[in-house]
N, C-alpha and C. Protein backbone atom coordinates (compact mmCIF):
# COMPACT_ATOMS: atom_id res chain seq x y z
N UNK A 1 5.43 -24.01 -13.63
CA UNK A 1 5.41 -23.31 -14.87
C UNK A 1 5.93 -24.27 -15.94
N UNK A 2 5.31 -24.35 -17.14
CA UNK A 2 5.66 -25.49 -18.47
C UNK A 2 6.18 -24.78 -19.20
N UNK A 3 7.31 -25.11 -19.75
CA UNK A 3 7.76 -24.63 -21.12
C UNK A 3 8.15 -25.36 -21.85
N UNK A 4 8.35 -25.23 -23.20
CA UNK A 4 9.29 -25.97 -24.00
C UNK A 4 11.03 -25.74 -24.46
N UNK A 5 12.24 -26.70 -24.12
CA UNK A 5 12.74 -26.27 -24.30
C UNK A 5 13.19 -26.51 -26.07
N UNK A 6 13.44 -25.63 -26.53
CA UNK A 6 13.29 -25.05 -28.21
C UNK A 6 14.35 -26.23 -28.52
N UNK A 7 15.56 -26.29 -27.90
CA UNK A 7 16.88 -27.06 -28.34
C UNK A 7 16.19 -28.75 -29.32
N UNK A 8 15.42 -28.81 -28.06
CA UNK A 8 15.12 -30.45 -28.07
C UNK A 8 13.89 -31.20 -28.22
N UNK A 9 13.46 -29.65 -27.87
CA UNK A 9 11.37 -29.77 -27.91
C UNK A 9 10.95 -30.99 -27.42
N UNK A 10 11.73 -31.03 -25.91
CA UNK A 10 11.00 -31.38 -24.84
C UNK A 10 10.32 -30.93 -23.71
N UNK A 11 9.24 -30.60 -23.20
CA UNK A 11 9.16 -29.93 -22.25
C UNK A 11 9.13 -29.78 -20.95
N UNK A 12 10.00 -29.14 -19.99
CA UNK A 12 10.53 -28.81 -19.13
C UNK A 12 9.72 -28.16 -18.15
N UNK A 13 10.11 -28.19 -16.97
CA UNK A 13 9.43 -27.32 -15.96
C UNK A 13 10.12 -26.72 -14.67
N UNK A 14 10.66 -25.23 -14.74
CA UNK A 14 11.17 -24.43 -14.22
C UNK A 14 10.53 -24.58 -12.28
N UNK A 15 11.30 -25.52 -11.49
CA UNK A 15 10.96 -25.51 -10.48
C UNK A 15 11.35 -24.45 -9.67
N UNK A 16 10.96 -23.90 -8.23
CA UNK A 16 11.53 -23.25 -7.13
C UNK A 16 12.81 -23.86 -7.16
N UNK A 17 12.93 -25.55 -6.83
CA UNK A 17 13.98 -25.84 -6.52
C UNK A 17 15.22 -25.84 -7.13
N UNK A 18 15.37 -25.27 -8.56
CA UNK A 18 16.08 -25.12 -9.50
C UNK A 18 16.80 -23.95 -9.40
N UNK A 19 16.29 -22.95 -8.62
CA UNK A 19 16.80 -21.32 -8.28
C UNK A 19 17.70 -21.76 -7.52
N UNK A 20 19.24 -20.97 -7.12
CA UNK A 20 20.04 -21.56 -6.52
C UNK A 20 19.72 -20.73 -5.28
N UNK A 21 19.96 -20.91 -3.93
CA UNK A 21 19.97 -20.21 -2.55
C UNK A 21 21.10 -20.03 -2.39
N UNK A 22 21.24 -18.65 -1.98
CA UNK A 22 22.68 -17.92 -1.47
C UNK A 22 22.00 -17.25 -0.30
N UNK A 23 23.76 -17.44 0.48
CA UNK A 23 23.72 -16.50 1.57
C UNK A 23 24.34 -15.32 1.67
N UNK A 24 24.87 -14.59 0.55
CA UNK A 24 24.90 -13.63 0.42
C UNK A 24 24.88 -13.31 -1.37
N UNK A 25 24.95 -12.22 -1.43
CA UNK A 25 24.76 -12.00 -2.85
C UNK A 25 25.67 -11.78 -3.20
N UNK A 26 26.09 -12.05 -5.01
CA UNK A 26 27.45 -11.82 -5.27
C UNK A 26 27.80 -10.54 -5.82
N UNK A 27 29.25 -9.97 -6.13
CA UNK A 27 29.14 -8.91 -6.08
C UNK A 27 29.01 -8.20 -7.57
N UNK A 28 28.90 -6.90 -7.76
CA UNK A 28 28.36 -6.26 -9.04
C UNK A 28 29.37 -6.93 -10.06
N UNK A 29 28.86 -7.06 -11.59
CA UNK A 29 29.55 -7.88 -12.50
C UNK A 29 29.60 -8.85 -12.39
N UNK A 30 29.46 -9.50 -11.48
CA UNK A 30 29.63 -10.99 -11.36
C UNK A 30 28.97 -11.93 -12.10
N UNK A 31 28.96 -12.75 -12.26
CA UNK A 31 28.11 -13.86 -13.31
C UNK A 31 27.75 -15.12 -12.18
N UNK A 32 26.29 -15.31 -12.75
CA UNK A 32 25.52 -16.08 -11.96
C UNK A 32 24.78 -17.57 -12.47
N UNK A 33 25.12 -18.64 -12.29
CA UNK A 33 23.97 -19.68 -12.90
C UNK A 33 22.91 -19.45 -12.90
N UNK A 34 21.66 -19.34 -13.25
CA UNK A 34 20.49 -18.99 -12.62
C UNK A 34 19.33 -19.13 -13.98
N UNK A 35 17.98 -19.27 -13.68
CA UNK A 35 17.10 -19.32 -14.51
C UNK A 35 16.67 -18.21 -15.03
N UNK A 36 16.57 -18.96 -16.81
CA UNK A 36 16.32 -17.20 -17.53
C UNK A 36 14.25 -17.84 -17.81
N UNK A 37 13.47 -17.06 -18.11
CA UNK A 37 12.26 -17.23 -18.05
C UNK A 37 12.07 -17.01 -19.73
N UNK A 38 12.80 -15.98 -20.20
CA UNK A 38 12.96 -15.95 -21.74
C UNK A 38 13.11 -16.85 -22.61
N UNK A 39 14.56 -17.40 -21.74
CA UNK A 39 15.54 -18.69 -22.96
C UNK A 39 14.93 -19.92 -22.21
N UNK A 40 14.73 -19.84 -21.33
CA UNK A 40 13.46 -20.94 -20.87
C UNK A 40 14.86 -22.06 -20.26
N UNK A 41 15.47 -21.91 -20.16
CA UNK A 41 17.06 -22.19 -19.68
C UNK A 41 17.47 -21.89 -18.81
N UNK A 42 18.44 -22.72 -18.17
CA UNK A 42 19.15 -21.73 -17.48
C UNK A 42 20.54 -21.35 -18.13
N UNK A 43 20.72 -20.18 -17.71
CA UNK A 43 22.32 -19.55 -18.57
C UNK A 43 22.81 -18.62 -17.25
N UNK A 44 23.66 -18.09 -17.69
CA UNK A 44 24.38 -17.22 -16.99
C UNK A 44 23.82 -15.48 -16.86
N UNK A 45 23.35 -14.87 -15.77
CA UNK A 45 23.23 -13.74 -15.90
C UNK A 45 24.76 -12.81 -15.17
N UNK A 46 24.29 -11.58 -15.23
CA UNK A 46 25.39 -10.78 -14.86
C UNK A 46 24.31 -10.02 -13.87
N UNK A 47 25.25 -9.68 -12.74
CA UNK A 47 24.72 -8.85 -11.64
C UNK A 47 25.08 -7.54 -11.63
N UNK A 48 23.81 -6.72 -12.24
CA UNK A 48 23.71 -5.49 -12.63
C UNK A 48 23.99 -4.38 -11.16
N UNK A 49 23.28 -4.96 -10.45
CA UNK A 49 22.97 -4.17 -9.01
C UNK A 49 22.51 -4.65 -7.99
N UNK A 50 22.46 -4.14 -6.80
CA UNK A 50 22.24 -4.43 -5.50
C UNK A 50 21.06 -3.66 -5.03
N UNK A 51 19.73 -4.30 -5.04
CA UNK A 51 18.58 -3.14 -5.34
C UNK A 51 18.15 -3.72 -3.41
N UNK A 52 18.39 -3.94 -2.73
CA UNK A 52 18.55 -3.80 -1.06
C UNK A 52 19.78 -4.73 -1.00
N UNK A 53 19.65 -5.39 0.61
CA UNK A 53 21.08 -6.23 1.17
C UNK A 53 20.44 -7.67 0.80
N UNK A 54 19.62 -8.05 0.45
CA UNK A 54 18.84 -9.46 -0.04
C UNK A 54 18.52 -9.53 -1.38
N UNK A 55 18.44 -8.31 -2.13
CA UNK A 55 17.98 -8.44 -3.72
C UNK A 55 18.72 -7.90 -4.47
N UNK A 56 19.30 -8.59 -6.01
CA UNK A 56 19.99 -7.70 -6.85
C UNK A 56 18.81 -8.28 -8.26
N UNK A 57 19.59 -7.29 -9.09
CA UNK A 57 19.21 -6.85 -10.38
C UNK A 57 20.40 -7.71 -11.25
N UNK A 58 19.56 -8.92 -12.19
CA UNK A 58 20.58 -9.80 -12.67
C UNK A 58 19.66 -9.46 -14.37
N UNK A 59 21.14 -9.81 -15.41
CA UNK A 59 20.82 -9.61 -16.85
C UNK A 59 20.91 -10.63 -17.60
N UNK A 60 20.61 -11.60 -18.28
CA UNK A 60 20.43 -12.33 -19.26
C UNK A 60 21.31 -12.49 -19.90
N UNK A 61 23.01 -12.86 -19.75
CA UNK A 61 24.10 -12.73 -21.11
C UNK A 61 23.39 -13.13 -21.93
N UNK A 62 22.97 -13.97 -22.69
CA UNK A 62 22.21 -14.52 -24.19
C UNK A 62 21.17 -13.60 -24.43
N UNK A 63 20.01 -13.39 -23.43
CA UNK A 63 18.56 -12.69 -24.60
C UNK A 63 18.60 -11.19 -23.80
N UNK A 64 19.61 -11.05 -22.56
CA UNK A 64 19.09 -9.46 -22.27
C UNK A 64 18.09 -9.07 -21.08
N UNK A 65 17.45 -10.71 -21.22
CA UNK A 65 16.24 -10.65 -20.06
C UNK A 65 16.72 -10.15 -18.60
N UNK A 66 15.50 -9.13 -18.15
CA UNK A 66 16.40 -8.77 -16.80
C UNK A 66 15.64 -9.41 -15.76
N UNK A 67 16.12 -9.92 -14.40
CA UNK A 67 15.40 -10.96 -13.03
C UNK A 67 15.92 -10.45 -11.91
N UNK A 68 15.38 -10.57 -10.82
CA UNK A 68 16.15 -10.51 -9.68
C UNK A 68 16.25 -11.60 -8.69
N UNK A 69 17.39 -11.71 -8.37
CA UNK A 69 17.81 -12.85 -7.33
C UNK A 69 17.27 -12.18 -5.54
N UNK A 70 16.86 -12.94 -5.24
CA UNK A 70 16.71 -12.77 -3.35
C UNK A 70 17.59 -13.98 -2.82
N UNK A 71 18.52 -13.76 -1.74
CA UNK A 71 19.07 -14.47 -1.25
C UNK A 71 18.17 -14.70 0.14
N UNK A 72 18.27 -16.40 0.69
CA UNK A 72 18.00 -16.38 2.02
C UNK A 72 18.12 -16.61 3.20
N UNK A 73 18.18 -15.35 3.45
CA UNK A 73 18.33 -14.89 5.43
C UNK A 73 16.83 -15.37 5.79
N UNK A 74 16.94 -15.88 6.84
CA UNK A 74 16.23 -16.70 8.10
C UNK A 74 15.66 -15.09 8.34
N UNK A 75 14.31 -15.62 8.58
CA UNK A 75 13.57 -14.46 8.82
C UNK A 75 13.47 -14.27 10.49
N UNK A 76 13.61 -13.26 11.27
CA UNK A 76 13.54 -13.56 12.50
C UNK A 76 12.77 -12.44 12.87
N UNK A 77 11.65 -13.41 14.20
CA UNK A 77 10.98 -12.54 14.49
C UNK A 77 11.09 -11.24 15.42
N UNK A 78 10.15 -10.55 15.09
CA UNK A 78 10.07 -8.95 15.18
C UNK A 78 9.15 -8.88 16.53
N UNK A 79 10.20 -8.07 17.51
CA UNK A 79 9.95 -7.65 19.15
C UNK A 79 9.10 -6.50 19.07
N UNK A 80 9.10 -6.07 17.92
CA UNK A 80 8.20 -4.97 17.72
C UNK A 80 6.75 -5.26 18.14
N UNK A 81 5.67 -4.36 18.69
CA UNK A 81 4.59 -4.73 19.08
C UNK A 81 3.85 -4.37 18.72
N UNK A 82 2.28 -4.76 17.59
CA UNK A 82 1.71 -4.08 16.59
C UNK A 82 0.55 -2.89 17.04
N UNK A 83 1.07 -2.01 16.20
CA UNK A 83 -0.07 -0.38 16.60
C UNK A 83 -1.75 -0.80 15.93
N UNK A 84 -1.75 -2.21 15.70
CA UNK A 84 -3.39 -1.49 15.09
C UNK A 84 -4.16 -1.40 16.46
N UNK A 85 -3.80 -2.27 17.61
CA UNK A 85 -4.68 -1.81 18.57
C UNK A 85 -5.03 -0.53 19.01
N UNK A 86 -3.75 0.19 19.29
CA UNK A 86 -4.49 1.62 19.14
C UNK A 86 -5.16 2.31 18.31
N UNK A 87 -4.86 1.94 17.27
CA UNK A 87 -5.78 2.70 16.10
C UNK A 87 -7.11 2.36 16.13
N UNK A 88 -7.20 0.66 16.34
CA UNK A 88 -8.83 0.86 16.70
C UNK A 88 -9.21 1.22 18.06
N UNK A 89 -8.23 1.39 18.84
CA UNK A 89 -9.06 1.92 20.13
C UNK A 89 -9.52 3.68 19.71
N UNK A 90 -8.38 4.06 18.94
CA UNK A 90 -8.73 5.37 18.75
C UNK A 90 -9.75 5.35 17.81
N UNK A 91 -10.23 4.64 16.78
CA UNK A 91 -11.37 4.68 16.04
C UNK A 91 -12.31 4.33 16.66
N UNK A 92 -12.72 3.71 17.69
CA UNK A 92 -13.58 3.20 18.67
C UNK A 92 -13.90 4.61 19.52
N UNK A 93 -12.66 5.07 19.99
CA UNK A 93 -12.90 6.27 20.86
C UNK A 93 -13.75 7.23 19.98
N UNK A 94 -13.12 7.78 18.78
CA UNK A 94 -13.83 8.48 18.20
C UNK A 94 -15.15 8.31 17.45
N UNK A 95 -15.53 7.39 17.23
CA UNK A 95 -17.04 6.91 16.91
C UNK A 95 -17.88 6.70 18.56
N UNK A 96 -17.69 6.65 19.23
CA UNK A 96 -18.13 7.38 20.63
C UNK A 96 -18.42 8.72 20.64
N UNK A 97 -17.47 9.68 20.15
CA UNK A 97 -17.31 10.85 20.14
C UNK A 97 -18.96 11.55 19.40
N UNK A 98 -18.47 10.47 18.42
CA UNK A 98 -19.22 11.05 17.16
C UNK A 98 -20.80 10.88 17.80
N UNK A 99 -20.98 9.69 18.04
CA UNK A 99 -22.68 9.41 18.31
C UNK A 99 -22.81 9.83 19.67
N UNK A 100 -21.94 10.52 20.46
CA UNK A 100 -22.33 11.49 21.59
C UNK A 100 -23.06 12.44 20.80
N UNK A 101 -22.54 13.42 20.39
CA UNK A 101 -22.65 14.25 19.11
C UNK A 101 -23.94 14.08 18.58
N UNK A 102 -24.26 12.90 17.69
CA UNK A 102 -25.88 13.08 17.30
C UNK A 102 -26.61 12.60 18.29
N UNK A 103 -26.48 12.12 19.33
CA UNK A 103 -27.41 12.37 20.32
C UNK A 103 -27.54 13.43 20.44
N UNK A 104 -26.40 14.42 20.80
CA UNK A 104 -26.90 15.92 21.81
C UNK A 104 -27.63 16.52 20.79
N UNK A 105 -27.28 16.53 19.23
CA UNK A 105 -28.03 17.39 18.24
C UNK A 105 -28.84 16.21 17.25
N UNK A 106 -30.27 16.73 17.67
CA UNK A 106 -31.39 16.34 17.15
C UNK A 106 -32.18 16.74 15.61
N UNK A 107 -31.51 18.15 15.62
CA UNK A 107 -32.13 18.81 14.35
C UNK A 107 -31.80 18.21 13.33
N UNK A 108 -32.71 18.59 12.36
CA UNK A 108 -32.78 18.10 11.11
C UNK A 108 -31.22 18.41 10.44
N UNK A 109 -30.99 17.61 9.77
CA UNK A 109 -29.62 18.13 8.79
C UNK A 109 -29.55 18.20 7.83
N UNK A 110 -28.93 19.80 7.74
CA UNK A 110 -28.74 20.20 6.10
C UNK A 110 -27.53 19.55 5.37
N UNK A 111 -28.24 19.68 3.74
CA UNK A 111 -27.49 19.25 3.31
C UNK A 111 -26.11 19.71 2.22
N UNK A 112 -25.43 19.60 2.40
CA UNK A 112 -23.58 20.08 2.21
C UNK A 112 -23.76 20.45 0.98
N UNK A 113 -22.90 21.55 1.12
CA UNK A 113 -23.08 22.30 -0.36
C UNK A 113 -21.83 23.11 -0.01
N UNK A 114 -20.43 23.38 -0.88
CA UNK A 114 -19.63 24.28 -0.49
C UNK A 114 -20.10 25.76 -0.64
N UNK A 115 -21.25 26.25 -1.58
CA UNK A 115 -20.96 27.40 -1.58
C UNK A 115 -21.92 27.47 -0.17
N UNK A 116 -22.87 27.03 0.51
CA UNK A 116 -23.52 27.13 1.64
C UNK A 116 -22.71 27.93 2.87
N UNK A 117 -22.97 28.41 4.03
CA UNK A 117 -22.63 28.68 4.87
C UNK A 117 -23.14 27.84 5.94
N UNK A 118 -22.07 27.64 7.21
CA UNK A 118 -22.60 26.47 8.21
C UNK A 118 -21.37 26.91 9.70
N UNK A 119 -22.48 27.16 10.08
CA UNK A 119 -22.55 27.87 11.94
C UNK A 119 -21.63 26.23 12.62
N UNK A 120 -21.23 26.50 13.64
CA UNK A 120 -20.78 25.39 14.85
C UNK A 120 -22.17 24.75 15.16
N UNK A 121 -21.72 23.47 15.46
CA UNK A 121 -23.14 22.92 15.72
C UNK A 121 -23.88 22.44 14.92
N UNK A 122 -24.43 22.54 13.74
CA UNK A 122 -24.42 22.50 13.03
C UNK A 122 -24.46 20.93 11.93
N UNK A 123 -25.84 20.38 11.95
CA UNK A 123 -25.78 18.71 11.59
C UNK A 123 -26.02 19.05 10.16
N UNK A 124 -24.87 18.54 9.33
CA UNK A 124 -24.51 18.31 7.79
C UNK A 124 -24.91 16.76 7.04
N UNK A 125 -25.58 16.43 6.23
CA UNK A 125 -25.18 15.48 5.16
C UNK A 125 -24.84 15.47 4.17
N UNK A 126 -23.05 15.22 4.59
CA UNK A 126 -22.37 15.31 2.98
C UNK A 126 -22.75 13.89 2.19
N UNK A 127 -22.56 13.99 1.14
CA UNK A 127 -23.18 12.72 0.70
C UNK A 127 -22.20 11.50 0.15
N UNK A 128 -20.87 11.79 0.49
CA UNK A 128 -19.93 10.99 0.52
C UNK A 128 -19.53 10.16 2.08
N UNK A 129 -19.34 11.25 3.01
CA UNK A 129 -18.93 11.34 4.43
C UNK A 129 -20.07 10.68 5.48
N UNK A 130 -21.19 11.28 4.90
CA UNK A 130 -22.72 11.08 6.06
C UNK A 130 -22.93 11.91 6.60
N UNK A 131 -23.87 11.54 7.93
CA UNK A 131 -23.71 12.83 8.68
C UNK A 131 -22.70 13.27 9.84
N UNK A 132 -22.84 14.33 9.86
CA UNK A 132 -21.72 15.04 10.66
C UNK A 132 -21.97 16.17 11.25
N UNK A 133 -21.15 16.78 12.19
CA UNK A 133 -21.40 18.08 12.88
C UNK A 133 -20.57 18.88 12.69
N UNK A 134 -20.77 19.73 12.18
CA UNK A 134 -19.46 21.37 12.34
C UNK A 134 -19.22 21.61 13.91
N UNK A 135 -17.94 20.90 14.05
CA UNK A 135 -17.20 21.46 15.38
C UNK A 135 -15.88 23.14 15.22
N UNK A 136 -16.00 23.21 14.22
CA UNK A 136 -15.33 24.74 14.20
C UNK A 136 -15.39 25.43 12.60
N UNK A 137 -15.83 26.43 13.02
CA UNK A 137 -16.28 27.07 11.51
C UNK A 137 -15.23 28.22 11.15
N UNK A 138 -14.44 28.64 10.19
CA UNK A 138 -13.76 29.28 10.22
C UNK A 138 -14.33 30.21 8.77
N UNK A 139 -13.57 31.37 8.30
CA UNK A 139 -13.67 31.79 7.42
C UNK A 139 -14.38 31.02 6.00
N UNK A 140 -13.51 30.39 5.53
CA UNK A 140 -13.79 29.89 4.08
C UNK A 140 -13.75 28.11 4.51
N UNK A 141 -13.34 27.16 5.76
CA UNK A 141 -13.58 26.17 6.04
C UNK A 141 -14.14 26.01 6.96
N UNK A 142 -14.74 24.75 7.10
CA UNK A 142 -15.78 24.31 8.16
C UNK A 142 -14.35 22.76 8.59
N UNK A 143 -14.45 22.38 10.15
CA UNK A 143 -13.83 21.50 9.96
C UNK A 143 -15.47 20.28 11.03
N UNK A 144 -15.64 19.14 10.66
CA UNK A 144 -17.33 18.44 10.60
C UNK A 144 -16.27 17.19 11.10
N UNK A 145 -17.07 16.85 12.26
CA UNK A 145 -17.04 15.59 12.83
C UNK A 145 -17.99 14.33 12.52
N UNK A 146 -17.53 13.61 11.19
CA UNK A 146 -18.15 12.54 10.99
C UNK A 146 -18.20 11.24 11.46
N UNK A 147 -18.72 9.59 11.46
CA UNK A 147 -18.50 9.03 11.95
C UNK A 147 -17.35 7.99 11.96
N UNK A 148 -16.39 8.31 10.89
CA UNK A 148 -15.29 7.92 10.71
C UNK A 148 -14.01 8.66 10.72
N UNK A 149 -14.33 9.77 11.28
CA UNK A 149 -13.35 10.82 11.35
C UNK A 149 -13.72 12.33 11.00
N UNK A 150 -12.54 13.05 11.66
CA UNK A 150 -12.57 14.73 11.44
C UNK A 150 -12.14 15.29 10.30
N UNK A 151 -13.26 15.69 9.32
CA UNK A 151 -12.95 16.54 7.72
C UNK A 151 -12.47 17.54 7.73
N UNK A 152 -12.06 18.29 7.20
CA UNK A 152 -12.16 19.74 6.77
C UNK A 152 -12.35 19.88 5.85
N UNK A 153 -13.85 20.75 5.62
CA UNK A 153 -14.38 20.83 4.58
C UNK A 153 -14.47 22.28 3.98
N UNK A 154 -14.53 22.51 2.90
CA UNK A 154 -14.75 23.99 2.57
C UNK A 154 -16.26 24.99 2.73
N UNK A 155 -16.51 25.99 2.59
CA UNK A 155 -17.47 26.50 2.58
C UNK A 155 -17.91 28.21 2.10
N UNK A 156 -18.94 28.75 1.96
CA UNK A 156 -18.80 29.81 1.31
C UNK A 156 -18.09 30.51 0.15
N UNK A 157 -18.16 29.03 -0.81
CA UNK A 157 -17.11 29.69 -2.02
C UNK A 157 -18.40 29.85 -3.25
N UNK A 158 -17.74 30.79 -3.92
CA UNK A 158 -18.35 31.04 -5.11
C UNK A 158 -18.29 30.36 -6.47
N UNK A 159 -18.53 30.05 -7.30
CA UNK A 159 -18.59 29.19 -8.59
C UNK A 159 -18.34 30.28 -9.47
């Protein structure tokens, strides 16, 4: 990032390496060396708050400007073990589901309209969703097995 600094109208350039690294943060009120982006300087801010255990909320003594400091903790890795596999197994499972489904039903499909009425069974093209099948029809909702998932959609309403 280039700036000029105004004092001397030379211009300067606000490195990463110029931010100071802490290992912990200091505490509220405190006053901090640190780069202002305003005064294009560095000056002293004041530490407004503690916005998690790695980030505070720092103020600008001179222009007001507000920044936040991150201190850094060593990131360590996470034993945790990631869920998208199931999710696409379950999106996999259920797009199986689905083109079981228009195999077994061949008929032509109507097309989606809430005030319409629509039986179980039942092949729909909504024109957002695609096509789909009414797997349970209830009173005033239909709930339609599309190929990206189970809707619930409305039906039999009046305008």
């Amino acid at each position: 990032m280039r700036r000029v600094d105004y004092e001397t109208r030379v211009p300067f350039v606000i490195k990463a390496a110029t931010i100071p690294k802490m290992e912990a943060l200091p505490a509220v009120a405190k006053s901090v060396y640190f780069p202002c982006s305003k005064c294009e300087t560095e000056r002293y801010h004041r530490v407004l708050a503690h916005l998690s255990s790695t980030e505070a909320k720092l103020e600008c003594e001179v222009c007001g400007k507000k920044a936040k400091l991150s201190t850094t903790k060593e990131k360590t890795k996470s034993t945790k073990k990631k869920k998208t596999t199931k999710k696409k197994s379950a999106a996999n499972a259920h797009a199986e589901e689905w083109k079981n489904l228009m195999e077994s039903h061949q008929n032509d499909p109507q097309s989606y309209n809430f005030q319409g009425f629509y039986l179980e069974d039942t092949v729909i093209d909504h024109p957002t969703f695609g096509l789909g099948i009414v797997t349970a029809s209830h009173a005033s909702k239909i709930e339609v097995c599309f190929e990206e998932g189970v809707k619930t959609l409305i039906h039999k309403r009046d305008m």
